[in-house]
Protein backbone atom coordinates (compact mmCIF):
# COMPACT_ATOMS: atom_id res chain seq x y z
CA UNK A 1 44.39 -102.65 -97.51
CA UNK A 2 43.56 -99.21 -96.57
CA UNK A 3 43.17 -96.24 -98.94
CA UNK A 4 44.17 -92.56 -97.17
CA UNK A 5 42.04 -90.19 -99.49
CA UNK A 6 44.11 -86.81 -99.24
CA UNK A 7 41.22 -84.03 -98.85
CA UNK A 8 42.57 -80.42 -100.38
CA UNK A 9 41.23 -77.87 -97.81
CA UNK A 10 41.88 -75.02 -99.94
CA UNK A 11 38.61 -75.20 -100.66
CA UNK A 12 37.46 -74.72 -97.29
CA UNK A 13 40.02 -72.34 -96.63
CA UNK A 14 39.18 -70.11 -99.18
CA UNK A 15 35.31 -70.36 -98.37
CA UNK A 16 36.15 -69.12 -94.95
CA UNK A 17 38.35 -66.29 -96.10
CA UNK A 18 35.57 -65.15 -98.26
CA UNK A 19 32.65 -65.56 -95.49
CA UNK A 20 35.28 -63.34 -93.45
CA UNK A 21 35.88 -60.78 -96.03
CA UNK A 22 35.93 -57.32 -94.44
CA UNK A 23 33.46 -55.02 -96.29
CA UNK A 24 33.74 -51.27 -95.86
CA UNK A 25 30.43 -49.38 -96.48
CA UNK A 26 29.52 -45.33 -96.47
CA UNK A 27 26.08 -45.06 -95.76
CA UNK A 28 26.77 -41.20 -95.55
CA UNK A 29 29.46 -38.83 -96.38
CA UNK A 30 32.21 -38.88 -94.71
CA UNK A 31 31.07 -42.44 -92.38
CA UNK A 32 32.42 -45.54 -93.18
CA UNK A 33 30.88 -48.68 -91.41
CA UNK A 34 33.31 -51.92 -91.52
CA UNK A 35 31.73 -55.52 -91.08
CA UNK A 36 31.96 -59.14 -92.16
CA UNK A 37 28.79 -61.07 -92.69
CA UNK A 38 29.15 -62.02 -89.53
CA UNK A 39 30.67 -59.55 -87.30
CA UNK A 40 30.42 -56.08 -87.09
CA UNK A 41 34.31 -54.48 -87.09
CA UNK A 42 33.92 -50.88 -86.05
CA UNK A 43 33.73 -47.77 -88.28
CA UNK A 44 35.39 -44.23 -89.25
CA UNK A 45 34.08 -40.93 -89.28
CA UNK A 46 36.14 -37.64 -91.02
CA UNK A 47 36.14 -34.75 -88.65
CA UNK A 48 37.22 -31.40 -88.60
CA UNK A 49 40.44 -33.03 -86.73
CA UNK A 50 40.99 -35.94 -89.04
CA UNK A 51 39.75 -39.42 -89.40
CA UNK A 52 38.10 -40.88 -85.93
CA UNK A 53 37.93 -44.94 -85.74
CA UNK A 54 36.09 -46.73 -83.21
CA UNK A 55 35.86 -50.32 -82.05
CA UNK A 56 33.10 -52.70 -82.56
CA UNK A 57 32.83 -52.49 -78.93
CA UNK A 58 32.61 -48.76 -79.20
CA UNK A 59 36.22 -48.07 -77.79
CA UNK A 60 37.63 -44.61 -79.14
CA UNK A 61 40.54 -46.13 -81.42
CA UNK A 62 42.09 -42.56 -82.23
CA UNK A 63 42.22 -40.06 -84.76
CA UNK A 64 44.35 -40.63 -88.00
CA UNK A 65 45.33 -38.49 -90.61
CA UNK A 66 44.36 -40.42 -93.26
CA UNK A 67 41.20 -42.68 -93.64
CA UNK A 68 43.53 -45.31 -94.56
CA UNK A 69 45.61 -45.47 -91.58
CA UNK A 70 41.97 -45.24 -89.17
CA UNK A 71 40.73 -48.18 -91.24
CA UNK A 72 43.76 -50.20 -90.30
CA UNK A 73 43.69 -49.63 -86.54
CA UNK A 74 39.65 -50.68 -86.46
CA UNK A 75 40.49 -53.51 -88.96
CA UNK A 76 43.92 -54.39 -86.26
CA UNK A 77 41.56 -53.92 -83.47
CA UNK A 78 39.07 -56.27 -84.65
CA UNK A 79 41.80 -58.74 -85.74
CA UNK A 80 44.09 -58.67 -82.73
CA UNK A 81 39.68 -58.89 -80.51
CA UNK A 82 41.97 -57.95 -77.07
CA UNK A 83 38.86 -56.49 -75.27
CA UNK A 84 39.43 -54.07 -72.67
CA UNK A 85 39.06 -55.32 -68.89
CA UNK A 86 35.37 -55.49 -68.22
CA UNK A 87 34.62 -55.95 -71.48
CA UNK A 88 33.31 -59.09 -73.56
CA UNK A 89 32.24 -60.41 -76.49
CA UNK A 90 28.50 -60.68 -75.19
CA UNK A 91 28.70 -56.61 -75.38
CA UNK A 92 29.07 -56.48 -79.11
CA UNK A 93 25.30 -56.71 -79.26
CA UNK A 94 24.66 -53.28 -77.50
CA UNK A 95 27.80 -52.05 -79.04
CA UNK A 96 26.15 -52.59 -82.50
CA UNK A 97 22.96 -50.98 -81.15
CA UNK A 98 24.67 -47.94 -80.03
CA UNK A 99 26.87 -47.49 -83.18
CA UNK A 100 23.67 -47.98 -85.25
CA UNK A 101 22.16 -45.26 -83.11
CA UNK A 102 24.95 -43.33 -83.61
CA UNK A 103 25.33 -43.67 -87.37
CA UNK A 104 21.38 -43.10 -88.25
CA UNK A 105 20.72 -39.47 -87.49
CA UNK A 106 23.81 -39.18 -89.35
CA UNK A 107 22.13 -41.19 -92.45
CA UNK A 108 18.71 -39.20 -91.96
CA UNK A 109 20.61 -35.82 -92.23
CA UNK A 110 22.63 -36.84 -94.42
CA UNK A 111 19.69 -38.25 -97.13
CA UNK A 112 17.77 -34.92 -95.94
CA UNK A 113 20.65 -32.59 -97.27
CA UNK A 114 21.17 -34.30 -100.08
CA UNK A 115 17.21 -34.29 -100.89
CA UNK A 116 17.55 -30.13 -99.95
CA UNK A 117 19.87 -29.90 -103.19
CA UNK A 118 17.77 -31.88 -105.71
């Protein structure tokens, strides 16, 4: 006689939701940097136009009138991970680099300004 043991993968399933949970961080005012622990989704910035988002991979996404609605559409992007022709996964790397590069002046003025009023 064989016994089937039933395994309960909700478990598992909610260990990988929660490895996967999308974390929104402002480093600086008015910059919001989305990731998981183990990808890097894309961020928003607030502009005199609105509320840019851009890709992981560094593709403009558009700008929104609410940060809201530019979250969505880099979390959408991300989700949906329909690269652009001539585009791969193996550029997320030097996409990461360059929206690091990107973000960090923005981080160092942004700490410098905020030093200024103290």
């Amino acid at each position: 006689m064989t016994d089937i043991i039933e395994q309960d993968d909700t478990d598992s399933a909610d260990a990988l939701r929660e490895a996967e949970r999308v974390t929104w961080r402002s480093p600086v005012d008015g910059l919001w940097v989305a990731e998981t622990p183990s990808d890097y989704l894309g961020m928003v910035d607030r502009n005199h136009d609105g509320f840019v988002a851009t890709g992981a991979t560094g593709l403009d996404l558009g700008v929104f009138p609410t940060r809201e609605a530019a979250q969505l559409a880099v979390y959408t992007r991300w989700f949906a991970a329909d690269e652009p022709a001539g585009l791969s996964r193996r550029m997320l790397p030097i996409a990461s680099a360059t929206a690091v590069a990107v973000a960090l002046p923005a981080l160092v003025i942004g700490v410098a300004a905020a030093a200024s009023m103290i």
